[in-house]
N, C-alpha and C. Protein backbone atom coordinates (compact mmCIF):
# COMPACT_ATOMS: atom_id res chain seq x y z
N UNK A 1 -52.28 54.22 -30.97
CA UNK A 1 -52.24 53.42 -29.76
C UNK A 1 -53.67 53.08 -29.37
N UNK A 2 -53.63 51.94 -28.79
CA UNK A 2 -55.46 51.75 -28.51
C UNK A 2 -55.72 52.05 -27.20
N UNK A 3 -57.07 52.39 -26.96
CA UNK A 3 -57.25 53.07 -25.89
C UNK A 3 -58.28 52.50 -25.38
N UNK A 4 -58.53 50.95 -24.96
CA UNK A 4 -59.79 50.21 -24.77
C UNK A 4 -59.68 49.35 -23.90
N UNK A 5 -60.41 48.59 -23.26
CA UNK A 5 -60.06 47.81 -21.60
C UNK A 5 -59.26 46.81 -22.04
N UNK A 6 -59.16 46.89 -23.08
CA UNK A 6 -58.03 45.05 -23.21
C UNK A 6 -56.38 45.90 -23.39
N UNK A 7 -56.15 47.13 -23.93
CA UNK A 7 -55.05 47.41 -23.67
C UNK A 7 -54.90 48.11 -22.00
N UNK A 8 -56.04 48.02 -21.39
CA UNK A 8 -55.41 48.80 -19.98
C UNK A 8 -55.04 47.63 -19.02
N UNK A 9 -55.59 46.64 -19.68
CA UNK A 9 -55.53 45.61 -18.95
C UNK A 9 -54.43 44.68 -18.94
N UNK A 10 -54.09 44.75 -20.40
CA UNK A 10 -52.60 44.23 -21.07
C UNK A 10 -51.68 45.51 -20.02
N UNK A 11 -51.30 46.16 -20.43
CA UNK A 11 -50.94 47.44 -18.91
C UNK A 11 -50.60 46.79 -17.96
N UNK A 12 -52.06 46.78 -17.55
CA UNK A 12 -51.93 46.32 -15.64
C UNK A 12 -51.51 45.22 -15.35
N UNK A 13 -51.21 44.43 -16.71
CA UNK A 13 -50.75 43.21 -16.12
C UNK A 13 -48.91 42.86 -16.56
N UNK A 14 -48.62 43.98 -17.26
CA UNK A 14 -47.49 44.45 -17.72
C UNK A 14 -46.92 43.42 -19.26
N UNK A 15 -48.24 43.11 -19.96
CA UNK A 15 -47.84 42.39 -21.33
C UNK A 15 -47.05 43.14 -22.09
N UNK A 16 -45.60 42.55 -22.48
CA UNK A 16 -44.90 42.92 -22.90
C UNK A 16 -45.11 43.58 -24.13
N UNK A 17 -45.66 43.29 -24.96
CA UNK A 17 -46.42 44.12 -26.48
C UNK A 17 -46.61 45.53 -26.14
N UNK A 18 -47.44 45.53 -25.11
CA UNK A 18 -48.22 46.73 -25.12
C UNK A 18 -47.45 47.43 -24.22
N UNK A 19 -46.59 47.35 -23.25
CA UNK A 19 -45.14 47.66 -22.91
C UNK A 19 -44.54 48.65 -24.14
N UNK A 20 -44.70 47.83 -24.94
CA UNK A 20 -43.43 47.94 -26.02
C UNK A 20 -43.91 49.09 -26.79
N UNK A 21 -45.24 49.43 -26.91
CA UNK A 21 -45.80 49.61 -27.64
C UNK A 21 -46.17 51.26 -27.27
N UNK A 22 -46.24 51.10 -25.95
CA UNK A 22 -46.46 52.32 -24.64
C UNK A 22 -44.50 53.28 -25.20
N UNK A 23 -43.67 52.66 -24.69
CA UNK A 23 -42.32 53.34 -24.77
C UNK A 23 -41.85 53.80 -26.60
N UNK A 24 -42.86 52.85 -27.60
CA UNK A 24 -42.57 53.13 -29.01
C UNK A 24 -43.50 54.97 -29.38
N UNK A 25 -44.48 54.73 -28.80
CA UNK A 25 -45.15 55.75 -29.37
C UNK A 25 -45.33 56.97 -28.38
N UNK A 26 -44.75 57.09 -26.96
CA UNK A 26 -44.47 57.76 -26.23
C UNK A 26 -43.36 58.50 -25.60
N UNK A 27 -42.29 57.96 -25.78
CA UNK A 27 -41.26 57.96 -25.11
C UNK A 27 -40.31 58.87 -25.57
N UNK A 28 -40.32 58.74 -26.91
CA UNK A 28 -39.69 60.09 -27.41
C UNK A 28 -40.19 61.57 -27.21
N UNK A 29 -41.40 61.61 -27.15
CA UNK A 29 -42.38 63.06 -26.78
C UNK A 29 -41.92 63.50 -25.51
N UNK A 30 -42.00 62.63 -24.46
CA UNK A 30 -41.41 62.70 -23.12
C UNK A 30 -39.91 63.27 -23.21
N UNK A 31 -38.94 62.36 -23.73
CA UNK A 31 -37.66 62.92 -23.79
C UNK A 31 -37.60 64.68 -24.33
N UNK A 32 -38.21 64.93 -25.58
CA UNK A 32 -38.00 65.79 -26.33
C UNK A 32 -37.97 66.79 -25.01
N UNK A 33 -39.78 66.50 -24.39
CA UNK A 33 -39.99 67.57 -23.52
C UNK A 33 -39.29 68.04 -22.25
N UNK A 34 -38.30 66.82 -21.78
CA UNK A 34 -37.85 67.08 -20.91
C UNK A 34 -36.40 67.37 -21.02
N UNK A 35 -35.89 66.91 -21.89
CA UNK A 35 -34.34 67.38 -22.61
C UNK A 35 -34.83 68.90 -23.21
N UNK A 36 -35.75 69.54 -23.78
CA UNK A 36 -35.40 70.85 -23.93
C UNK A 36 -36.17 71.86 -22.64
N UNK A 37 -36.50 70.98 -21.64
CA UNK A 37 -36.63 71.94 -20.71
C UNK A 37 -35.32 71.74 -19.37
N UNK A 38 -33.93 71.64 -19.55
CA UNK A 38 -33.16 71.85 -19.01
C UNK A 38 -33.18 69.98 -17.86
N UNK A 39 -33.37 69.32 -19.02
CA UNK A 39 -33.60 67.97 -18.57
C UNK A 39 -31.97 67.35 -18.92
N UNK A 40 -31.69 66.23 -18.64
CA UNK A 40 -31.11 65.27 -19.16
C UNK A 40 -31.65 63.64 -19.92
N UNK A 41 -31.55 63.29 -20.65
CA UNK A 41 -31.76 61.85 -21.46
C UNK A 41 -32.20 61.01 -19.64
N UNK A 42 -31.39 60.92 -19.15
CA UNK A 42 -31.56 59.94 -17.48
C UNK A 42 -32.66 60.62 -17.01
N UNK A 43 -33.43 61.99 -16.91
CA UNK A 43 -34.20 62.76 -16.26
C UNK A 43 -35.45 61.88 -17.15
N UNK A 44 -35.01 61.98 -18.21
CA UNK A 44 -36.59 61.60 -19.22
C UNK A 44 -36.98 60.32 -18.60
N UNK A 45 -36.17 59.63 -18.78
CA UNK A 45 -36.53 57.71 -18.48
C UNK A 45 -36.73 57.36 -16.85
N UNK A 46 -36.33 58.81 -15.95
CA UNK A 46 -36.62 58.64 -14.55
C UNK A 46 -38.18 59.24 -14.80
N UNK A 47 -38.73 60.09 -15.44
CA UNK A 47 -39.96 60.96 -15.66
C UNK A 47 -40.86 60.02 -16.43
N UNK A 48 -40.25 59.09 -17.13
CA UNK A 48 -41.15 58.08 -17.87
C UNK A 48 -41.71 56.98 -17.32
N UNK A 49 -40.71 56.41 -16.83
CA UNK A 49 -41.14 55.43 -15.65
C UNK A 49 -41.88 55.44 -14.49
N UNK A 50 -41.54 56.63 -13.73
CA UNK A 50 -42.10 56.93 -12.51
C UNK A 50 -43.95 57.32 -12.80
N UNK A 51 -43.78 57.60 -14.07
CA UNK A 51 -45.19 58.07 -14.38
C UNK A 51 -45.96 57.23 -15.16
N UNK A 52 -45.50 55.97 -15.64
CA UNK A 52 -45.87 54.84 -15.98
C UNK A 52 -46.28 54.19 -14.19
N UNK A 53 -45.24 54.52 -13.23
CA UNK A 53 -45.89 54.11 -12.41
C UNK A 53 -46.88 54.13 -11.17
N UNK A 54 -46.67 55.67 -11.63
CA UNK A 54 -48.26 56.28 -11.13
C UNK A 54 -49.13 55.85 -11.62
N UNK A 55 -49.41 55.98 -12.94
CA UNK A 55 -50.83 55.32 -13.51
C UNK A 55 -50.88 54.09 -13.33
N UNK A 56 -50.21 52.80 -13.07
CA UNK A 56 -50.59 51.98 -12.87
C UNK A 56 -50.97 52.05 -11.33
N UNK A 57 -50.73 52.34 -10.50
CA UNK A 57 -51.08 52.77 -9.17
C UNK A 57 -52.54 53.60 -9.03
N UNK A 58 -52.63 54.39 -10.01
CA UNK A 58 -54.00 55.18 -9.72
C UNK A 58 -55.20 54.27 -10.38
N UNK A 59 -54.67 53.52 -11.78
CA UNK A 59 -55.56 52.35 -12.34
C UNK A 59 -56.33 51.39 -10.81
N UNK A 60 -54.92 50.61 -10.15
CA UNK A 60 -55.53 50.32 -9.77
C UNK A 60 -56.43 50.18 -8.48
N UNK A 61 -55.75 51.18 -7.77
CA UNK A 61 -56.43 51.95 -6.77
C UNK A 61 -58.01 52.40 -6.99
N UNK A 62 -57.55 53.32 -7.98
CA UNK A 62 -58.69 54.17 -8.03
C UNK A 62 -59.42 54.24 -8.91
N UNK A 63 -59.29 53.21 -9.82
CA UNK A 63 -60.36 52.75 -10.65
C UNK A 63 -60.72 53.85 -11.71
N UNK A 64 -59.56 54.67 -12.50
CA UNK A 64 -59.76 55.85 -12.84
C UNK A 64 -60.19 55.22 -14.45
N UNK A 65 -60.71 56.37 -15.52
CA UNK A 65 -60.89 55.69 -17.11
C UNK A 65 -60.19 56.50 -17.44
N UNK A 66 -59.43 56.07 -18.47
CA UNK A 66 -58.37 56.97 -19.27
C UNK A 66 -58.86 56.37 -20.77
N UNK A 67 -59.21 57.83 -21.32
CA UNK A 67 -59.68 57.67 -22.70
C UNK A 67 -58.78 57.19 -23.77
N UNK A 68 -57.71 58.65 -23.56
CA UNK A 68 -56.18 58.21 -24.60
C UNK A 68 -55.11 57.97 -23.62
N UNK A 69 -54.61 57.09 -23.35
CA UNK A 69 -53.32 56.11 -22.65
C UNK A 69 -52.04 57.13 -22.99
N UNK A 70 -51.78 57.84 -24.42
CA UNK A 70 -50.76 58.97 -24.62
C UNK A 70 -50.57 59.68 -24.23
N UNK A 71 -51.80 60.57 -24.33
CA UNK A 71 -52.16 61.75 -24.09
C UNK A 71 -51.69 61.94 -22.27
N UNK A 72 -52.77 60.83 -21.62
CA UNK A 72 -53.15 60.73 -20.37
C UNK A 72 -51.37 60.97 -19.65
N UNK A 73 -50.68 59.98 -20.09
CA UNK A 73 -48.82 59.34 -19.80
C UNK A 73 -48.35 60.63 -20.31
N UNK A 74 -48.54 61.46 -21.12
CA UNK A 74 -47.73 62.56 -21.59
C UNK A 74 -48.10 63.82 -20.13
N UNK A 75 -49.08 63.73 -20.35
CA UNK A 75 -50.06 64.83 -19.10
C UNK A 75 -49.15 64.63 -17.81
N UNK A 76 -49.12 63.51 -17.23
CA UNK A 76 -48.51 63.26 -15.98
C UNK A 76 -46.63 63.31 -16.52
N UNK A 77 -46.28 63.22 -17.09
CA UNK A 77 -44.98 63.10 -17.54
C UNK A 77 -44.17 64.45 -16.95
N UNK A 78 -45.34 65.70 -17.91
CA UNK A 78 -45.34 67.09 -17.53
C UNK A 78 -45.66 67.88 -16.29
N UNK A 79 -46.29 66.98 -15.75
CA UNK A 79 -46.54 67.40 -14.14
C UNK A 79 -45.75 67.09 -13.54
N UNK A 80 -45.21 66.01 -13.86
CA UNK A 80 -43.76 65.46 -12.80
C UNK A 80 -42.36 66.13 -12.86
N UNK A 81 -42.87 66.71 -14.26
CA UNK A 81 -41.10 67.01 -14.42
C UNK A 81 -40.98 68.69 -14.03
N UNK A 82 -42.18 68.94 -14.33
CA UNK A 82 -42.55 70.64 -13.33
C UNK A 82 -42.50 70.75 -12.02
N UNK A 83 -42.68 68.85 -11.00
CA UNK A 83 -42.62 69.30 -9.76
C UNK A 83 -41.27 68.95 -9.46
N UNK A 84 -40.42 68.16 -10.36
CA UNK A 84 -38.94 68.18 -10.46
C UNK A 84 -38.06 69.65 -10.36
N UNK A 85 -38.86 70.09 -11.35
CA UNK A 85 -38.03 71.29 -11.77
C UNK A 85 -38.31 72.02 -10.53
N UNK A 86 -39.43 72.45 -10.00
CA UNK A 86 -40.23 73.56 -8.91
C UNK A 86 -39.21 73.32 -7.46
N UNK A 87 -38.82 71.71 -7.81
CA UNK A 87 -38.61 71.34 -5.94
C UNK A 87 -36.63 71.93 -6.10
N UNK A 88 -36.71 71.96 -7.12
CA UNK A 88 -34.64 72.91 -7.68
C UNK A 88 -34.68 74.15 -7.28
N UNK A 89 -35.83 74.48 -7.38
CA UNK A 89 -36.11 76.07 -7.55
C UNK A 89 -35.08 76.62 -6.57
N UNK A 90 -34.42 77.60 -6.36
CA UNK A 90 -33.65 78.33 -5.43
C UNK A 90 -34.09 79.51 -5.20
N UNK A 91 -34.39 79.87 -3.35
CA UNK A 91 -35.00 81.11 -3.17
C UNK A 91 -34.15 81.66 -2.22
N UNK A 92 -34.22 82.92 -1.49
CA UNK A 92 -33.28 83.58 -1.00
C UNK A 92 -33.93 83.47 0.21
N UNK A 93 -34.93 83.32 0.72
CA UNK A 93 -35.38 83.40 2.21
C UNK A 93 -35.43 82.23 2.76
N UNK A 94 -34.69 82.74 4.18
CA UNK A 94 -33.53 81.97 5.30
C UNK A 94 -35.09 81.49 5.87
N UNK A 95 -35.95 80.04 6.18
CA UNK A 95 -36.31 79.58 6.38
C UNK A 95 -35.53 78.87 8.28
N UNK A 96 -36.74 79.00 9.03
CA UNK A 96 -36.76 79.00 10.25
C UNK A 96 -37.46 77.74 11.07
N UNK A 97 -37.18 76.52 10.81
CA UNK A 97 -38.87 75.62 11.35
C UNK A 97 -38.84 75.79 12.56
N UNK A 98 -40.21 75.94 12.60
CA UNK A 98 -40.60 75.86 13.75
C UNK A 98 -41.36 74.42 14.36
N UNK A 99 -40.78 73.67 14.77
CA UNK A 99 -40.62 72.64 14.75
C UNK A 99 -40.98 71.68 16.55
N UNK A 100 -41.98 72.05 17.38
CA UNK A 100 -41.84 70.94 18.24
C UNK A 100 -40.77 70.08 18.89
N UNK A 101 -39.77 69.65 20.10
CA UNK A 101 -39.41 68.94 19.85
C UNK A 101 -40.08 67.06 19.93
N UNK A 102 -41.52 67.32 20.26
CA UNK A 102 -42.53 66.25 20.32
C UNK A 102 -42.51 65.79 19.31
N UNK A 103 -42.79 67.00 18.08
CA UNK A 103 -43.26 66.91 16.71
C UNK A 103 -42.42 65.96 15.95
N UNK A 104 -41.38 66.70 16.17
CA UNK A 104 -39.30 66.04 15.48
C UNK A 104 -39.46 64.86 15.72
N UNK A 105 -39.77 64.09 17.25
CA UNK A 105 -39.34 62.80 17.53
C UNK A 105 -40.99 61.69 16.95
N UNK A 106 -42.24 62.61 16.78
CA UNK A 106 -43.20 61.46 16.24
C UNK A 106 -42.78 61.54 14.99
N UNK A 107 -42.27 62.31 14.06
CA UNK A 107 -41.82 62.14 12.46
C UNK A 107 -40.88 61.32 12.52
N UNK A 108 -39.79 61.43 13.18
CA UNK A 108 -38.90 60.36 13.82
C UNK A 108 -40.06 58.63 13.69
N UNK A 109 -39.90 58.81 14.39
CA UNK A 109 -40.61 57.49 14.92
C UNK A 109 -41.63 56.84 13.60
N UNK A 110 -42.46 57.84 12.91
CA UNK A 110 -43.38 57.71 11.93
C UNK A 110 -42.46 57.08 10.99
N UNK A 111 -41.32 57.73 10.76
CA UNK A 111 -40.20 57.48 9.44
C UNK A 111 -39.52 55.79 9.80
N UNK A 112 -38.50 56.21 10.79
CA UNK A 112 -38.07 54.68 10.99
C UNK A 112 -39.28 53.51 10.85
N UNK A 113 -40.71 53.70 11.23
CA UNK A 113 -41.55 52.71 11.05
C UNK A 113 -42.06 52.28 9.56
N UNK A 114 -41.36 53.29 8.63
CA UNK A 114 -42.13 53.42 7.76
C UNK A 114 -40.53 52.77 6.88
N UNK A 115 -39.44 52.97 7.20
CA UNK A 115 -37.90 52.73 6.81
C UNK A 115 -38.08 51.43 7.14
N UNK A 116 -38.88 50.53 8.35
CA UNK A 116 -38.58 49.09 8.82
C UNK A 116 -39.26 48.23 8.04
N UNK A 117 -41.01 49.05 7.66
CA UNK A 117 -41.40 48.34 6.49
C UNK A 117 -41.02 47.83 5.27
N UNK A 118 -40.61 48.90 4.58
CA UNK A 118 -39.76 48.65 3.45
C UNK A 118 -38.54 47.92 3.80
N UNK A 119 -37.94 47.91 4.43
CA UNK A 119 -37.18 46.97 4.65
C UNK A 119 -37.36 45.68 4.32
N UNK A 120 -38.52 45.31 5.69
CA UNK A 120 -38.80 44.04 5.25
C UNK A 120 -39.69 43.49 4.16
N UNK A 121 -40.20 44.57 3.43
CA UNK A 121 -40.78 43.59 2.25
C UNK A 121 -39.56 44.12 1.06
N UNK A 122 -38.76 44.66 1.05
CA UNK A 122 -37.64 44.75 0.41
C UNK A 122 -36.95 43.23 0.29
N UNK A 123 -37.05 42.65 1.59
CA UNK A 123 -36.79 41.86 1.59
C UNK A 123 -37.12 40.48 0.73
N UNK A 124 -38.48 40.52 1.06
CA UNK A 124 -39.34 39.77 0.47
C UNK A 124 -39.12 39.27 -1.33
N UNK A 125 -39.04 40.58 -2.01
CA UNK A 125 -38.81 40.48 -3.47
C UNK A 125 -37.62 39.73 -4.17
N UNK A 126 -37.59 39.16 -5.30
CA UNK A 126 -36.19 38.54 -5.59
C UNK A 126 -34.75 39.15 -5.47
N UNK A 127 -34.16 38.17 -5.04
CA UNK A 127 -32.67 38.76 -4.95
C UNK A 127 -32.47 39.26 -6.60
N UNK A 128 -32.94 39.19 -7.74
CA UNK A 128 -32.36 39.83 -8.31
C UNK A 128 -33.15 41.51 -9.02
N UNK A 129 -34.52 41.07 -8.40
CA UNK A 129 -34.96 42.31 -8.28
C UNK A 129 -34.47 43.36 -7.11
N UNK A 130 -34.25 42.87 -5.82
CA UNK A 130 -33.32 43.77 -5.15
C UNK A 130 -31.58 44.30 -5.68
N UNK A 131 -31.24 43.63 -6.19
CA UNK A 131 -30.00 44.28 -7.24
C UNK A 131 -30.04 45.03 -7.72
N UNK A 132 -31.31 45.08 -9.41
CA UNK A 132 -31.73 45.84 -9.78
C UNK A 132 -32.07 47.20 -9.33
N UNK A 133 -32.90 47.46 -8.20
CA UNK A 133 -33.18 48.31 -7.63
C UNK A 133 -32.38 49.08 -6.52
N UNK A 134 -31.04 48.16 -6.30
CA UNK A 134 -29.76 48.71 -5.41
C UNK A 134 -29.43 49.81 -6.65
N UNK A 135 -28.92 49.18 -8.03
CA UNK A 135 -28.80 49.85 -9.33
C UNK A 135 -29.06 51.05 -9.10
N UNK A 136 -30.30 51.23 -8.99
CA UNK A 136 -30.93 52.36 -9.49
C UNK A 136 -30.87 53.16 -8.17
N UNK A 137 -30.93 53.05 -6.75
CA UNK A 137 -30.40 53.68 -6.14
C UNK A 137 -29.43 54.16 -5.71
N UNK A 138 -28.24 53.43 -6.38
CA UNK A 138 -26.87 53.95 -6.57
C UNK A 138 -26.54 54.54 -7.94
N UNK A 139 -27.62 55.20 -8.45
CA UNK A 139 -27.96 55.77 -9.87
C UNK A 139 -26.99 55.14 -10.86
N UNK A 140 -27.07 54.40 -10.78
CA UNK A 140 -26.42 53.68 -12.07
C UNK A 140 -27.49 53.41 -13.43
N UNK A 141 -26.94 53.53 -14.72
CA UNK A 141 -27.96 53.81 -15.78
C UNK A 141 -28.97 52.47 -16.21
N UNK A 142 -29.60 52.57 -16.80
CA UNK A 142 -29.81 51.77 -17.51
C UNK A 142 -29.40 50.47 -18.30
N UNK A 143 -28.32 50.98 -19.06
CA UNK A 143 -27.16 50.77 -19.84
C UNK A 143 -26.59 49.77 -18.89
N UNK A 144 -26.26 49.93 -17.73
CA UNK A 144 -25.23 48.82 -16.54
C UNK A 144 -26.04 48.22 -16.48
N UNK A 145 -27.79 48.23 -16.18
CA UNK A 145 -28.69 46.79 -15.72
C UNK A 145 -28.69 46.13 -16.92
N UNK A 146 -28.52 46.62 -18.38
CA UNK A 146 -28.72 45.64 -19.48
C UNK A 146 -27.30 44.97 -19.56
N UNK A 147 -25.90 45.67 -19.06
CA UNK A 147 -24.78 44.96 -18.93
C UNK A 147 -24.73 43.94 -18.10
N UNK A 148 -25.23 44.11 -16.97
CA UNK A 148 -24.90 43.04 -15.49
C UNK A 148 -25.94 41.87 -15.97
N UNK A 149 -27.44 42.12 -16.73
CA UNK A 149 -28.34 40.94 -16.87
C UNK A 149 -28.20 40.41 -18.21
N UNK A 150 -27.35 41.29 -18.57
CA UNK A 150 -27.59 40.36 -20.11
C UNK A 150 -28.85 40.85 -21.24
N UNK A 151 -29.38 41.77 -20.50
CA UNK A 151 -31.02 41.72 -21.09
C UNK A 151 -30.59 42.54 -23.02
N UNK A 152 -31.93 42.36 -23.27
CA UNK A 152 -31.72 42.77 -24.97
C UNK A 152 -31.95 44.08 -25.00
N UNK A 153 -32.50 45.06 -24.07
CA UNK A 153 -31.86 46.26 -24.58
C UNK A 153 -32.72 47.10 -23.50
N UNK A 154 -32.41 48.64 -23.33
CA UNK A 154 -33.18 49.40 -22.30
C UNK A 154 -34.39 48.89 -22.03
N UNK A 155 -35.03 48.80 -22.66
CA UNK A 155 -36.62 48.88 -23.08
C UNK A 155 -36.72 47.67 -22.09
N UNK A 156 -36.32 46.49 -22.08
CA UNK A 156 -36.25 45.30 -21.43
C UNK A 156 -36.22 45.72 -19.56
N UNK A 157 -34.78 46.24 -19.65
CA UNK A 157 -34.02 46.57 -18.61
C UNK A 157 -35.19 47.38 -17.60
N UNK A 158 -36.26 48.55 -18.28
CA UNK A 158 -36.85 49.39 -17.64
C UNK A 158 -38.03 48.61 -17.13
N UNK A 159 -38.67 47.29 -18.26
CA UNK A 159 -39.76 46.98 -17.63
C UNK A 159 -39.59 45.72 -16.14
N UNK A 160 -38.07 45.55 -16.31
CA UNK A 160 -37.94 44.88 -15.42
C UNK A 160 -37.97 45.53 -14.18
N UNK A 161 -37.05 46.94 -14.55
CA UNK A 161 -37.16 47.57 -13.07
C UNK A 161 -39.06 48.23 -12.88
N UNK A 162 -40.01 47.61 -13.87
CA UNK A 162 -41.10 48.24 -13.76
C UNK A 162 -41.82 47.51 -12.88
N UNK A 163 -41.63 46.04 -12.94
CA UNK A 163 -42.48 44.89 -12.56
C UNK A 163 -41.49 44.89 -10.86
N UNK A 164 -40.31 44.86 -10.89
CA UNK A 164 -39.43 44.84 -9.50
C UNK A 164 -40.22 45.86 -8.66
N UNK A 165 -40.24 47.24 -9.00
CA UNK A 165 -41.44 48.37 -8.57
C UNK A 165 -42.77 48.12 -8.47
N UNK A 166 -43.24 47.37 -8.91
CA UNK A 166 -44.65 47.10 -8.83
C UNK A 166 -44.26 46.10 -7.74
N UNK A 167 -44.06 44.98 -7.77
CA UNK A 167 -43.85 44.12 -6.81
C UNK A 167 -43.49 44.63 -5.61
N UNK A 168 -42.57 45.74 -5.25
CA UNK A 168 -42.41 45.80 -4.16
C UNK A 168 -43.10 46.76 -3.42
N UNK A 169 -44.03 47.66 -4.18
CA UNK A 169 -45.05 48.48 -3.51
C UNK A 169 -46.24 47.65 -3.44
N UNK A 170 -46.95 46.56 -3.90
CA UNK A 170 -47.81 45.60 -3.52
C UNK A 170 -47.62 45.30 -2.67
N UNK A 171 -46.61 44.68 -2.18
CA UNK A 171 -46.16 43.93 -0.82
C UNK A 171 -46.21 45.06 0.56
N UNK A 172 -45.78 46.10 -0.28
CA UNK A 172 -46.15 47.02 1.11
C UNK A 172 -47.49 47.64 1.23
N UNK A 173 -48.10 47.60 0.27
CA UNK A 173 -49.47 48.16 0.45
C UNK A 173 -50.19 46.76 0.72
N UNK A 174 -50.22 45.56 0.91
CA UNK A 174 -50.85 45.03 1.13
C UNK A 174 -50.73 44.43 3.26
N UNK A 175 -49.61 44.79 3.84
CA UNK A 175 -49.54 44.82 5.12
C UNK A 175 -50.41 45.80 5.71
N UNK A 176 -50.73 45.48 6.89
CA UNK A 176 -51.92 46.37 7.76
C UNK A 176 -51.04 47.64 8.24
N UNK A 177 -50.19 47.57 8.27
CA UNK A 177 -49.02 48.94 8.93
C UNK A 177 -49.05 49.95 7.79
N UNK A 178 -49.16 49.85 6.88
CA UNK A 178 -48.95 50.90 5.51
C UNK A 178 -50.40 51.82 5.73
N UNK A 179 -51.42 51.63 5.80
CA UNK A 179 -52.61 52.41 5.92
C UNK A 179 -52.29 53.42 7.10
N UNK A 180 -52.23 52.71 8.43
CA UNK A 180 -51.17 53.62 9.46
C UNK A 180 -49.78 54.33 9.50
N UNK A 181 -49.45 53.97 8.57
CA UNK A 181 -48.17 54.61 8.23
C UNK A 181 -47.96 55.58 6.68
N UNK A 182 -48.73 55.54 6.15
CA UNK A 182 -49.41 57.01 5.05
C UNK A 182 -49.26 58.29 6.09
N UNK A 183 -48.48 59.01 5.37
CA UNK A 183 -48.49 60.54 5.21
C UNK A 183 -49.90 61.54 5.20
């Protein structure tokens, strides 16, 4: 895989080659690792994606250099699916919040403001990228977005829901309310 500014850039701009090229020589390592750590096949391609879309987020945020593009996507793959696994964890102590009721109603308030945003740039994105992404929040697979669009096969199906995801966190990071409304 090449590891040089014209493929990070092919990346960031989501050229389909190097797309293709990212899920050919990666994607199985990911699965392996996460199907024999008490994963499912759907766990891998939620762990693949999501971490395809971190790095494009930290690219371009934060202006980070990534030497090997594999290596780097495998690294975060494994961190994600450890904080997957960690947040299952089951413990025996009866947890108490202590909780404000000031506190309750500004998280309140913080959340719905932060629920109205997305909303409306939810809005904003194509009606058929909002489909897509109904899809996937009504966990429906893969497999159904390449049925309902017609598309030529997962691989297609994922970068669409990659670019629908990119698009719709641009739109919200680019309103003045999102800086005030960060966690």
């Amino acid at each position: 895989m090449q590891n040089n500014s014209s493929f990070i850039k092919g990346f960031l701009e989501g050229n389909p080659k190097i797309l293709q090229n990212i899920y050919d020589n990666s994607y199985s390592y990911v699965e392996y690792y996460v199907v024999s750590r008490n994963g499912s096949k759907k766990d891998a391609e939620d762990i693949f994606h999501n971490a395809l879309l971190l790095i494009y987020v930290k690219l371009k945020e934060e202006k980070i250099t990534i030497h090997k593009f594999d290596n780097y996507l495998f690294t975060v793959c494994k961190n994600l699916w450890r904080r997957e696994k960690s947040k299952n964890r089951v413990t025996n102590i009866d947890v108490v919040p202590l909780v404000s009721e000031e506190l309750d109603m500004a998280a309140f308030y913080l959340e719905n403001e932060q629920w109205q945003l997305y909303q409306e740039k939810f809005q904003l994105i194509s009606e058929q990228c909002r489909e897509i992404l109904k899809m996937l929040f009504e966990k429906k697979t893969y497999n159904d977005i390449v049925k309902k669009y017609a598309y030529a096969s997962k691989i297609v199906a994922r970068q669409r829901v990659f670019k629908c995801k990119k698009r719709l966190i641009e739109l919200i990071k680019k309103d003045e309310r999102y800086t005030r409304l960060k966690k």
